[in-house]
N, C-alpha and C. Protein backbone atom coordinates (compact mmCIF):
# COMPACT_ATOMS: atom_id res chain seq x y z
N UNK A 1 35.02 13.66 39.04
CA UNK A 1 34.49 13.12 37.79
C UNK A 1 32.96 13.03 37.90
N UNK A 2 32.27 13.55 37.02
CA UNK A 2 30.62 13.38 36.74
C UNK A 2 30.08 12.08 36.57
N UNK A 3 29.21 11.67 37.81
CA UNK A 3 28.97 10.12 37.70
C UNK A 3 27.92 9.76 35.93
N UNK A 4 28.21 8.93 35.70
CA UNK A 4 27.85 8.13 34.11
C UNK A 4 26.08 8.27 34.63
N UNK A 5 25.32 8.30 33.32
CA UNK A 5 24.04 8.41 33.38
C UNK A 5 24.05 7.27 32.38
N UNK A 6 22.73 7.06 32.08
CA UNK A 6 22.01 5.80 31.42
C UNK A 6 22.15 6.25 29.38
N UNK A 7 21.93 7.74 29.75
CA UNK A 7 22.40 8.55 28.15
C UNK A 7 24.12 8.22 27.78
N UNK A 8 24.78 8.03 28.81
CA UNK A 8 26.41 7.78 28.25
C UNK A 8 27.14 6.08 27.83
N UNK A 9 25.90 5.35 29.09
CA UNK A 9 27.08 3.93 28.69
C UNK A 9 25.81 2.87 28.07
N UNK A 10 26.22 2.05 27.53
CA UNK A 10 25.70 1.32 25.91
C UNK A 10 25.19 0.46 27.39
N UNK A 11 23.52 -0.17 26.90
CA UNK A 11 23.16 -1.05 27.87
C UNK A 11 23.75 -2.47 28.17
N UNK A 12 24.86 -2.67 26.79
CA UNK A 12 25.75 -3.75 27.31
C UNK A 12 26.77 -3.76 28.40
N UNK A 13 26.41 -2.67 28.52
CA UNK A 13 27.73 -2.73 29.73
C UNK A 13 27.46 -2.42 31.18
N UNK A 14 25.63 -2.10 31.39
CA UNK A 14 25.05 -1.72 32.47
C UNK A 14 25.42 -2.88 33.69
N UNK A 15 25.39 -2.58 34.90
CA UNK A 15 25.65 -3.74 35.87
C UNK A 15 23.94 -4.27 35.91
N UNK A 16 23.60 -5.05 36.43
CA UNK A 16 22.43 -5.54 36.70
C UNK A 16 21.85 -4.97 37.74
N UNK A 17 21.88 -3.85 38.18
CA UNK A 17 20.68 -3.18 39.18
C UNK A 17 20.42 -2.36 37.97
N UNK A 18 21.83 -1.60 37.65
CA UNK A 18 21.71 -0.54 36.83
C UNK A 18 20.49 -1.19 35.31
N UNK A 19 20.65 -2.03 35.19
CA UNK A 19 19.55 -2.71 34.28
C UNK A 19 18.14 -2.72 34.02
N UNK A 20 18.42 -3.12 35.71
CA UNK A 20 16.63 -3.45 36.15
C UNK A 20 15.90 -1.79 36.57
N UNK A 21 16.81 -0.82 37.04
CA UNK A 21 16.63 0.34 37.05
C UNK A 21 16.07 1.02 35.72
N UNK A 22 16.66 1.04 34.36
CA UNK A 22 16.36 1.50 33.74
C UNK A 22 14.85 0.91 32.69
N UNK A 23 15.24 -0.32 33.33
CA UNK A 23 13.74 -1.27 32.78
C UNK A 23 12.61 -0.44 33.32
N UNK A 24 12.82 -0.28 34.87
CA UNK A 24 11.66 0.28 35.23
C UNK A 24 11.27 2.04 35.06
N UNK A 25 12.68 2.63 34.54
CA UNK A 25 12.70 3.93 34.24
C UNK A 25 11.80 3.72 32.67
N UNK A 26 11.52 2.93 32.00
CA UNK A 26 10.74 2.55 31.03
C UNK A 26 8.76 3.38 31.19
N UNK A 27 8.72 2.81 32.36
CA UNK A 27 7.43 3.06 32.62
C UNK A 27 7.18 4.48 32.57
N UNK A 28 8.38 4.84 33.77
CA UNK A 28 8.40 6.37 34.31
C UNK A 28 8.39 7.67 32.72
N UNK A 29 8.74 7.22 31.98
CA UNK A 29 9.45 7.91 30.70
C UNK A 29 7.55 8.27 30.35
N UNK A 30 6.88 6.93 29.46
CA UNK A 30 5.66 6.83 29.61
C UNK A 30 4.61 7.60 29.92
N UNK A 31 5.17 7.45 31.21
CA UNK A 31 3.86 7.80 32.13
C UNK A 31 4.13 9.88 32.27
N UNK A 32 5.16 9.98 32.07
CA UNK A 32 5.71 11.68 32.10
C UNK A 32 5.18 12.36 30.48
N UNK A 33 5.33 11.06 29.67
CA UNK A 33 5.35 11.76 28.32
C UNK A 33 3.62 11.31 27.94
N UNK A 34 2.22 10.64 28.62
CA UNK A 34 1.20 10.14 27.89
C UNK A 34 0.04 11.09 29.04
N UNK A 35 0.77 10.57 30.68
CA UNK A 35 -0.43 11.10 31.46
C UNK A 35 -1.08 12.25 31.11
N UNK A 36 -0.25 13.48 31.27
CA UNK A 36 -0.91 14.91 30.69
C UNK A 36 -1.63 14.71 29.34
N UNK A 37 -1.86 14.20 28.39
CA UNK A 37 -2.26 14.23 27.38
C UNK A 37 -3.99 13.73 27.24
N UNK A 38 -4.48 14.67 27.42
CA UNK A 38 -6.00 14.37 27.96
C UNK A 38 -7.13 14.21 26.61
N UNK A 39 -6.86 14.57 25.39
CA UNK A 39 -7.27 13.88 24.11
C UNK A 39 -6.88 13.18 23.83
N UNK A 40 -7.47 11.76 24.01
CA UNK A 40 -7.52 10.75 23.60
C UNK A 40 -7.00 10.36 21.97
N UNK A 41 -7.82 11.37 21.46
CA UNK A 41 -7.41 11.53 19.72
C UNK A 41 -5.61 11.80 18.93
N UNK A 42 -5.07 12.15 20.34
CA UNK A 42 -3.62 12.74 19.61
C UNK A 42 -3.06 11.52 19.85
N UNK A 43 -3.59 10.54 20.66
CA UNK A 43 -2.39 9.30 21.04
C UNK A 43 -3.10 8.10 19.79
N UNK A 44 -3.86 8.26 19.15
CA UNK A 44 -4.64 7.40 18.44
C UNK A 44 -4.30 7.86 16.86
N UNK A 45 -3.38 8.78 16.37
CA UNK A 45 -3.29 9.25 15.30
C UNK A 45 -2.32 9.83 14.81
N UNK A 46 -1.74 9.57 13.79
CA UNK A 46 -0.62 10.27 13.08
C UNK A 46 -0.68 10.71 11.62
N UNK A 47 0.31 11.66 11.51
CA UNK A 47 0.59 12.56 10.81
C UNK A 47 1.16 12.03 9.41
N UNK A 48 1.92 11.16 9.41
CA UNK A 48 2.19 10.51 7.96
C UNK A 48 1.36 9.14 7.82
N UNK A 49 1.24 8.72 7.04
CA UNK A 49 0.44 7.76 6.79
C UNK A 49 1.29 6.21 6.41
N UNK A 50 0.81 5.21 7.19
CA UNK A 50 1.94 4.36 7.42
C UNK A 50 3.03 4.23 8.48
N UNK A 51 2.75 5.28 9.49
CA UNK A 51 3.64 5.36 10.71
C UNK A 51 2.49 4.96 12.06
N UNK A 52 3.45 4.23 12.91
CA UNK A 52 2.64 3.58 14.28
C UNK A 52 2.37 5.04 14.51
N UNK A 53 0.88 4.93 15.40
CA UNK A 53 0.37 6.34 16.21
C UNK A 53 1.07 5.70 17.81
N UNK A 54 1.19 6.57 18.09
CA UNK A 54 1.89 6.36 20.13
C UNK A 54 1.15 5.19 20.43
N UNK A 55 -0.10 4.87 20.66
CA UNK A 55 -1.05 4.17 21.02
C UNK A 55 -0.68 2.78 20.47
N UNK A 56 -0.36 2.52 19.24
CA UNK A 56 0.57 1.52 18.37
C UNK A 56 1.44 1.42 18.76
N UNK A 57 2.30 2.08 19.34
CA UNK A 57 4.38 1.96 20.00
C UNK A 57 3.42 1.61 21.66
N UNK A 58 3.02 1.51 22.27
CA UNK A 58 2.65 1.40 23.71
C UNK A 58 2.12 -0.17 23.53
N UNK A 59 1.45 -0.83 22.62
CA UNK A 59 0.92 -1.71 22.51
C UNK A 59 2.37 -2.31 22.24
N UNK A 60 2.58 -2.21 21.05
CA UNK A 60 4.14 -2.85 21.18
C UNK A 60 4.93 -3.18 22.40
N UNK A 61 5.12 -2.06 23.31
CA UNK A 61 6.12 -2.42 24.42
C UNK A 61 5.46 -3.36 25.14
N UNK A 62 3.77 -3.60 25.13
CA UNK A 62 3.36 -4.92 26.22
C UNK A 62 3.30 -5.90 25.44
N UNK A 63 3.42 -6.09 24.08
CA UNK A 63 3.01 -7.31 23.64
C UNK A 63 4.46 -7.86 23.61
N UNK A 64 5.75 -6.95 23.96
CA UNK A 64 7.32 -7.55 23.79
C UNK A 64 7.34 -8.18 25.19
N UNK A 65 7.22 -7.35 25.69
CA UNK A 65 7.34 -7.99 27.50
C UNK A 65 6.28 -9.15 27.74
N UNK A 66 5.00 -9.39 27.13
CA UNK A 66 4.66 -10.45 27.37
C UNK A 66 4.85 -12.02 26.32
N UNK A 67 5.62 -11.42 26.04
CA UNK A 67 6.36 -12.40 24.60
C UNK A 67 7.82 -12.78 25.53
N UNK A 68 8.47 -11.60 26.01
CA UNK A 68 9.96 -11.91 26.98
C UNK A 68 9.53 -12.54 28.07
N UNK A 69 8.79 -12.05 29.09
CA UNK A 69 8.59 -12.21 30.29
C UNK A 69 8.46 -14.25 30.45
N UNK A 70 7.56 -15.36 29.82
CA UNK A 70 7.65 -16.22 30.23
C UNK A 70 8.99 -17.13 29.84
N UNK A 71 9.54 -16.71 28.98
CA UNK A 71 11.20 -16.67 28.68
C UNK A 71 11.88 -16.86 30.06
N UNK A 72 11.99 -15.38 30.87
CA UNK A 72 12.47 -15.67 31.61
C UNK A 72 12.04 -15.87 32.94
N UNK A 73 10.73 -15.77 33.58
CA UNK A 73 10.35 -16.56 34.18
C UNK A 73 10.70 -18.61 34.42
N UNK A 74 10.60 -18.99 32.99
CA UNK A 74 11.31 -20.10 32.54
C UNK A 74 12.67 -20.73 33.26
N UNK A 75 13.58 -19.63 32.90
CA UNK A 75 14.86 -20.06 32.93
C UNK A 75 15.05 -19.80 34.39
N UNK A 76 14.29 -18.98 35.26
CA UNK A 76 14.69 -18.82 36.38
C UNK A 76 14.13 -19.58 37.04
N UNK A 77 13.20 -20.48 36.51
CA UNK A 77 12.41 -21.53 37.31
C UNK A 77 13.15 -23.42 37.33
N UNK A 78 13.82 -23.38 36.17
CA UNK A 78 14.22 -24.80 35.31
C UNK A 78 15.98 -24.38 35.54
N UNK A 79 16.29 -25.50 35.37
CA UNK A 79 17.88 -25.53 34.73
C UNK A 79 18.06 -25.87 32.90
N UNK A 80 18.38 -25.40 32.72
CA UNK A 80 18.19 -25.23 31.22
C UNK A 80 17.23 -25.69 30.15
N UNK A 81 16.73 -24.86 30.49
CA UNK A 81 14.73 -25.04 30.16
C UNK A 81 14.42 -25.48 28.92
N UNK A 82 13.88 -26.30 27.93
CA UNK A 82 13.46 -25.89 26.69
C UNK A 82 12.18 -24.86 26.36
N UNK A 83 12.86 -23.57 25.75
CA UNK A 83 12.04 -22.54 25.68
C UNK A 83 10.90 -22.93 24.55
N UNK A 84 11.25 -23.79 23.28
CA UNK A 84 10.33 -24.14 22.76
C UNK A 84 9.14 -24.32 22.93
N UNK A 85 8.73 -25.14 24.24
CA UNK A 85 7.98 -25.51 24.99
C UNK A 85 6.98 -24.67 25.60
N UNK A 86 7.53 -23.20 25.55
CA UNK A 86 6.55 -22.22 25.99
C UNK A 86 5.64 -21.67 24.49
N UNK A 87 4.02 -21.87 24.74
CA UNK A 87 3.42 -21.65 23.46
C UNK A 87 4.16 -20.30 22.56
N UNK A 88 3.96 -20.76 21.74
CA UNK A 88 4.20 -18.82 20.65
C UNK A 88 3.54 -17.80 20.74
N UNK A 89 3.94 -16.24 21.25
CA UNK A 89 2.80 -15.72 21.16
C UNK A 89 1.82 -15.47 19.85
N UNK A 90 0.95 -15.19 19.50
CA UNK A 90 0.05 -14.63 18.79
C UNK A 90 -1.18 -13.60 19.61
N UNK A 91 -1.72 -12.91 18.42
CA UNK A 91 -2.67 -12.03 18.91
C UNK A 91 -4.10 -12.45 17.80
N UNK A 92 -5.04 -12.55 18.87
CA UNK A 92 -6.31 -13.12 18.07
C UNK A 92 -7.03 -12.08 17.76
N UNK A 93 -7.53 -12.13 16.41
CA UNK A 93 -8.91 -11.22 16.17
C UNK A 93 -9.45 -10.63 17.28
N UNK A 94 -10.20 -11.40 18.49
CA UNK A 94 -10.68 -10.65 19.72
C UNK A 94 -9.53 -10.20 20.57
N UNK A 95 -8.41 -10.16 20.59
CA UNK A 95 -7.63 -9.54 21.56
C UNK A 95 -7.64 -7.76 20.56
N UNK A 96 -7.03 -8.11 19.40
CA UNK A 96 -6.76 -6.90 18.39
C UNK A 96 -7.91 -5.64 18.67
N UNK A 97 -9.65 -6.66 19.12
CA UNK A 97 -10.49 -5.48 18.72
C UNK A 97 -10.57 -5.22 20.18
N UNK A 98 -10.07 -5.99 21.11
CA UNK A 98 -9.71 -4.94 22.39
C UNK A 98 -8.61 -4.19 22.93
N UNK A 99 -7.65 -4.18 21.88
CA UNK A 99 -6.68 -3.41 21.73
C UNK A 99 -7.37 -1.98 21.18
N UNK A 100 -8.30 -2.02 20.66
CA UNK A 100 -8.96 -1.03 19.47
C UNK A 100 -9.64 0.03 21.01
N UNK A 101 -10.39 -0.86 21.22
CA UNK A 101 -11.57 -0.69 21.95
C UNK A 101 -10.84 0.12 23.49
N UNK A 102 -9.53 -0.21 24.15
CA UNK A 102 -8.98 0.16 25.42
C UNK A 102 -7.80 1.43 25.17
N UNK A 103 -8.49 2.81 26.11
CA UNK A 103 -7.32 3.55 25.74
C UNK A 103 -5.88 3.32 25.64
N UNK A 104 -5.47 4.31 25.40
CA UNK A 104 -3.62 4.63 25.40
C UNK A 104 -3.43 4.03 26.78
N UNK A 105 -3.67 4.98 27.86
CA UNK A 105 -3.15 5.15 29.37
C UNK A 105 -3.93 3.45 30.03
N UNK A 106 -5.02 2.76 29.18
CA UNK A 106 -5.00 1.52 29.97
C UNK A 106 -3.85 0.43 29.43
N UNK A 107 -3.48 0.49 27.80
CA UNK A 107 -2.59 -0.21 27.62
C UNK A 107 -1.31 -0.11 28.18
N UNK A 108 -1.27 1.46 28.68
CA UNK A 108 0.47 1.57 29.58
C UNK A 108 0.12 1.19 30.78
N UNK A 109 -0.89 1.14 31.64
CA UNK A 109 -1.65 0.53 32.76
C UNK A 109 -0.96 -1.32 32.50
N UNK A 110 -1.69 -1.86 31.53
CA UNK A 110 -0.75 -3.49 31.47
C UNK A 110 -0.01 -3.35 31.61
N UNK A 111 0.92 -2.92 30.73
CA UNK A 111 2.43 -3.14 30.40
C UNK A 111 2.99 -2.33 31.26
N UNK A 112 2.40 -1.50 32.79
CA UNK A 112 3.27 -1.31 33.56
C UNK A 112 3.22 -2.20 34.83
N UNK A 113 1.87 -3.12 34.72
CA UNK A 113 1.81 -4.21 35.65
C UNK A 113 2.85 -5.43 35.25
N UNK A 114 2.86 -5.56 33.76
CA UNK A 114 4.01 -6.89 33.44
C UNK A 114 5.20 -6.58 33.78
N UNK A 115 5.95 -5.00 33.53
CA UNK A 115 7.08 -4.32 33.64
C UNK A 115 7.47 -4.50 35.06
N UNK A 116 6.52 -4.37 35.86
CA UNK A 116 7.15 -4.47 37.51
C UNK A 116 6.88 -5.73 37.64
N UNK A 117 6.41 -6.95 37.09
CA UNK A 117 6.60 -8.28 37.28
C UNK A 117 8.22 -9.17 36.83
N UNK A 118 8.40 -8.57 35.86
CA UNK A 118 9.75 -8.69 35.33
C UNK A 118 11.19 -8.08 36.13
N UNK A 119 10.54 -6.95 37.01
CA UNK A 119 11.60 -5.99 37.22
C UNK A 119 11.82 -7.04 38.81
N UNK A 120 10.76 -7.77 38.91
CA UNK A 120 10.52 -8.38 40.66
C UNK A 120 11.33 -9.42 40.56
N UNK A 121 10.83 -10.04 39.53
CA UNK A 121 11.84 -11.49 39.20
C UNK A 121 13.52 -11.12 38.74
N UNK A 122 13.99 -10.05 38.30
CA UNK A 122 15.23 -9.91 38.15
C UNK A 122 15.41 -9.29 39.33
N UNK A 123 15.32 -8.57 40.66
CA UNK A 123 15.46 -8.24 41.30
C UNK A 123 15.90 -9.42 42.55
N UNK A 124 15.15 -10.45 42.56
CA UNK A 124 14.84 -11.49 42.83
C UNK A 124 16.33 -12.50 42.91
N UNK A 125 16.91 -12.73 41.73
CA UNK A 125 17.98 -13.06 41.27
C UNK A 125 19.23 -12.89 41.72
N UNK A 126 20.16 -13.69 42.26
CA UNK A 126 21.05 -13.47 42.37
C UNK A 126 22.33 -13.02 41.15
N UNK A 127 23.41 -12.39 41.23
CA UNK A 127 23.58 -11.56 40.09
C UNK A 127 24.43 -12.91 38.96
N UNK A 128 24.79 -14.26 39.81
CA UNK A 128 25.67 -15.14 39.18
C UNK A 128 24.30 -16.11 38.62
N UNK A 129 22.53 -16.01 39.02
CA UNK A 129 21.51 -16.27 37.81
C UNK A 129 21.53 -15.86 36.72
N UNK A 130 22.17 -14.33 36.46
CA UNK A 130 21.78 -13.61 35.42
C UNK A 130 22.05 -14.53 33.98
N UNK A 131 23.24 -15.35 34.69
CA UNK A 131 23.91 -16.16 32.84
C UNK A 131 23.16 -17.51 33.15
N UNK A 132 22.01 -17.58 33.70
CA UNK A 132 21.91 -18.84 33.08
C UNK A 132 20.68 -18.97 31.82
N UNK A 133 20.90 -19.87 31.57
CA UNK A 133 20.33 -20.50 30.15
C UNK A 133 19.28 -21.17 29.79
N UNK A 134 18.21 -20.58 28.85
CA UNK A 134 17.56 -21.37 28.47
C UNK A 134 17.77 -21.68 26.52
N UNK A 135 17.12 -23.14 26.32
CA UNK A 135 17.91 -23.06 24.60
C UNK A 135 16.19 -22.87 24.34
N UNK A 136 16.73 -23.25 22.68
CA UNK A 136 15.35 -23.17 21.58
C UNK A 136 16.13 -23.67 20.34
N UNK A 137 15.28 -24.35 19.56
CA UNK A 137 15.53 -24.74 18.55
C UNK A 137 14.94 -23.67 17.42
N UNK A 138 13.91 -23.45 17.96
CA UNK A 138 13.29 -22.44 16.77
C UNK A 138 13.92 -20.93 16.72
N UNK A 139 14.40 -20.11 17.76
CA UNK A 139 15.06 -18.71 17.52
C UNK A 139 16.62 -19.29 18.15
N UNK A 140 17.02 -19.42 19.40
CA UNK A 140 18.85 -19.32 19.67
C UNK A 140 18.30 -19.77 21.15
N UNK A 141 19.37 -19.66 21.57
CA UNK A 141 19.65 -20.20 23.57
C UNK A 141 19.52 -18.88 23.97
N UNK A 142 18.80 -18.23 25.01
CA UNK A 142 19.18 -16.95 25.65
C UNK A 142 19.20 -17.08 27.10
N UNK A 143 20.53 -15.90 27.39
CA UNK A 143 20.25 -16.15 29.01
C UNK A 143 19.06 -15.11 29.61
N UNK A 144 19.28 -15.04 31.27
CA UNK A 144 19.12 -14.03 31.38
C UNK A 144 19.12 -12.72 31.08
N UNK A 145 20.35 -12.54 31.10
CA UNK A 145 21.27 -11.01 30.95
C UNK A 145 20.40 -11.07 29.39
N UNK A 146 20.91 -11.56 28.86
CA UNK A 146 20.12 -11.25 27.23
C UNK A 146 19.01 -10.94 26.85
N UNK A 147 18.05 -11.41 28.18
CA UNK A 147 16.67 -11.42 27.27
C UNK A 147 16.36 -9.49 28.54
N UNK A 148 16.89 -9.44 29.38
CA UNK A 148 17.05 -8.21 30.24
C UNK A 148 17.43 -7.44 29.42
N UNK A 149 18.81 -7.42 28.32
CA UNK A 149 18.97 -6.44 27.91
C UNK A 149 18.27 -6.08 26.57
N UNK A 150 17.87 -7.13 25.53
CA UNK A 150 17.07 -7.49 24.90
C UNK A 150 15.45 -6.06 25.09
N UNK A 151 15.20 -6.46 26.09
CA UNK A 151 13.86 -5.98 26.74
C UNK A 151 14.26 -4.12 26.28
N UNK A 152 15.50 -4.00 27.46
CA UNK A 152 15.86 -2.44 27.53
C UNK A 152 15.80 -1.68 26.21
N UNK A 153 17.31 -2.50 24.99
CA UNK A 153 17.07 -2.11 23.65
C UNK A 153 15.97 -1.38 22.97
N UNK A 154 15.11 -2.96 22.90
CA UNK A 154 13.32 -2.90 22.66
C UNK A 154 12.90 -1.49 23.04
N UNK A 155 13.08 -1.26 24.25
CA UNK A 155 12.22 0.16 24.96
C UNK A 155 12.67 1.48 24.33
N UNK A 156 14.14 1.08 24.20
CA UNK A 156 14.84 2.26 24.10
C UNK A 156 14.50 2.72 22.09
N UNK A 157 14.66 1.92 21.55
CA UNK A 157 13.85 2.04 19.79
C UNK A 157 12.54 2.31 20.31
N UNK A 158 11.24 1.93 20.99
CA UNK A 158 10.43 2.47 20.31
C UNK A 158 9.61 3.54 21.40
N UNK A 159 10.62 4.12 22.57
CA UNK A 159 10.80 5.13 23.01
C UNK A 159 10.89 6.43 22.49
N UNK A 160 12.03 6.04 21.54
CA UNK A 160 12.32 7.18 20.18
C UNK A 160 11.68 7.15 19.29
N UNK A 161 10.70 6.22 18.91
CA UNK A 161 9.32 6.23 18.04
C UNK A 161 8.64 7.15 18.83
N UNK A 162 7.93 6.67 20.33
CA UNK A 162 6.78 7.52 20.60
C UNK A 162 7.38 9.28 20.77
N UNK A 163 8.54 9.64 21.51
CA UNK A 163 9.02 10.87 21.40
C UNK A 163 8.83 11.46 20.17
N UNK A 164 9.02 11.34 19.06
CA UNK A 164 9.40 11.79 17.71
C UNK A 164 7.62 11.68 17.33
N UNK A 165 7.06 10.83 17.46
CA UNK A 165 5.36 11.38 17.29
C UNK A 165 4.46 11.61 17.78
N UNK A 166 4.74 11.74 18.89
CA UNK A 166 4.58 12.88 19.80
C UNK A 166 4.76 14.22 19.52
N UNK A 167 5.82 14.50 19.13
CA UNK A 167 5.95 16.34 18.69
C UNK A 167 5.49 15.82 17.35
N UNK A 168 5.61 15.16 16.34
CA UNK A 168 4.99 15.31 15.14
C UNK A 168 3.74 15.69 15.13
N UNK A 169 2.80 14.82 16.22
CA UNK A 169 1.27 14.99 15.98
C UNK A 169 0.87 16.27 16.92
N UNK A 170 1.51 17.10 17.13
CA UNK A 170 1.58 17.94 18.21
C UNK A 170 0.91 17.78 19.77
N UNK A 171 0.76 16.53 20.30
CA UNK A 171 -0.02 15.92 20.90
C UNK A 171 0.88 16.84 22.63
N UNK A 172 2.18 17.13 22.23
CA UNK A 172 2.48 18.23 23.62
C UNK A 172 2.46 19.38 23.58
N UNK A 173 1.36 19.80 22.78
CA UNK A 173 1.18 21.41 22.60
C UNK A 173 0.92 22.10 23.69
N UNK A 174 0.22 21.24 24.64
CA UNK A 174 -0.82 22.24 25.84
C UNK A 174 0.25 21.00 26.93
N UNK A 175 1.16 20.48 27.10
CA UNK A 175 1.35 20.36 28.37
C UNK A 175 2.63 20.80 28.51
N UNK A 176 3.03 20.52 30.00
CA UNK A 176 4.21 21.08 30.97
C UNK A 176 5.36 20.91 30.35
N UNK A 177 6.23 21.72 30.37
CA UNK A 177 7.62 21.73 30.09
C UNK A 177 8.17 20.27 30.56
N UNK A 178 8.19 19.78 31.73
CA UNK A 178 8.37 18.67 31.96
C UNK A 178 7.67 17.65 31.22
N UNK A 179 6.69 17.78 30.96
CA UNK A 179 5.94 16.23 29.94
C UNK A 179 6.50 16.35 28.50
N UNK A 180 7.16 17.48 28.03
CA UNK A 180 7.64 17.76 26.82
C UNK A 180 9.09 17.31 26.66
N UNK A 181 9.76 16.79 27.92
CA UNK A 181 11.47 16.26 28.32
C UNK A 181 11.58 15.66 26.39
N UNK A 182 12.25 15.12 25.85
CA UNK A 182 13.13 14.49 25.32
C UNK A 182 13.70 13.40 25.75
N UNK A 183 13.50 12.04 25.25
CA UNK A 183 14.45 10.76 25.54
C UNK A 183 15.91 11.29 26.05
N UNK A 184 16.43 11.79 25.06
CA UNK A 184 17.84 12.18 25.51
C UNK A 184 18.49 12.92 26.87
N UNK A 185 17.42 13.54 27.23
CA UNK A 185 17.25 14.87 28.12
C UNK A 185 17.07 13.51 29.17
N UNK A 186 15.70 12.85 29.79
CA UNK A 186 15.36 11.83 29.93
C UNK A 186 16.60 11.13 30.72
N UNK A 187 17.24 10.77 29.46
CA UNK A 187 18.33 9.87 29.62
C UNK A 187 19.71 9.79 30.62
N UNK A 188 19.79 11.34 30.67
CA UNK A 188 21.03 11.81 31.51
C UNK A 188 20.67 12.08 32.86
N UNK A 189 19.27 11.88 33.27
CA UNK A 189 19.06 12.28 34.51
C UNK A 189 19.29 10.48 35.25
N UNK A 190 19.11 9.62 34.63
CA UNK A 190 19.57 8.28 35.15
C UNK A 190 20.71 7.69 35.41
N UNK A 191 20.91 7.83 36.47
CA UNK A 191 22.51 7.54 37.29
C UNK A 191 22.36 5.89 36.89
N UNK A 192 23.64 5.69 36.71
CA UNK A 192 23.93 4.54 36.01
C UNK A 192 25.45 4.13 36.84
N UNK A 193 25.83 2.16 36.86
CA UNK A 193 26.58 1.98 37.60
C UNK A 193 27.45 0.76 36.18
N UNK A 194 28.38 0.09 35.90
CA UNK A 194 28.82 -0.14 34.77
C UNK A 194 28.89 -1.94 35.20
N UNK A 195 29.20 -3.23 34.61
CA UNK A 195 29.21 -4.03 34.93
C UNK A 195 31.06 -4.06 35.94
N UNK A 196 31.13 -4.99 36.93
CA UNK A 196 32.41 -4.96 36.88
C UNK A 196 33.35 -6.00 36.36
């Protein structure tokens, strides 16, 4: 039988290495589909008007993980934490115009330093931490496992954003067959293990 890849089983049902694996296959995806791309201008711009440019979907994936990440830092620190308690994120006028101001490849630079901070602390974990709990009054209670798979979801939607404008803006015209992979393609090369 052909062992299961990360393209066949629904991330609800991933075991927790298999989890934290594909969290960090997050980066790798990224970094295959932005490094080669040496104009700055194709990751900064799109083709319909009203659609995130790549540079917009990359900012997204760090501002989710640093919105998740003290979540669960939290719960793995407390016994049933009040998450309330952790400020809300927001983004200020001066963060926005250094969002403006810092390439593509430094914003995947953050968000691949938070990504392996997250991936350390679930690694970290024993696998009977994964359910524990923190509440909130203002959104729901989440555990672990939730805000882990939560995260993956997240990646995996706007993964298929940056793929899809990416070939829109033709921004992989001039690179390698390999930097041109497909999410899907992508997807099946990740050996995957199922919860038991």
């Amino acid at each position: 039988m052909a062992s299961q890849t990360a393209g066949d089983v629904k991330i609800s049902e991933l075991s927790n290495d298999s989890l934290i694996v594909r969290l960090h296959f997050t980066i790798n995806h990224l970094s295959r589909w932005l490094t080669p791309i040496h104009d700055r201008t194709k990751l900064e711009r799109t083709i319909r008007r009203g659609e995130p440019t790549p540079k917009e979907l990359v900012i997204r994936l760090r501002d989710e993980e640093q919105r998740i990440f003290p979540m669960l830092h939290l719960i793995a620190a407390e016994n049933n934490p009040d998450l309330d308690r952790l400020p809300a994120s927001s983004k200020s006028p001066a963060d926005a115009a250094r969002d403006e101001r810092l390439s593509t490849l430094s914003i995947m630079a953050e968000f691949r330093r938070l990504r392996q901070g997250t991936c350390a602390l679930l690694r970290s974990l024993p696998d009977n931490a994964w359910s524990r709990v923190g509440s909130s009054r203002r959104t729901h209670d989440w555990q672990i496992r939730s805000l882990a798979e939560h995260l993956a979801s997240h990646d995996l939607d706007v993964l298929y954003e940056i793929d899809l404008s990416l070939d829109r803006t033709g921004a992989r015209d001039d690179v390698s067959a390999a930097s041109r992979a497909h999410l899907d393609e992508l997807l099946r090369l990740v050996p995957v293990t199922v919860k038991s």
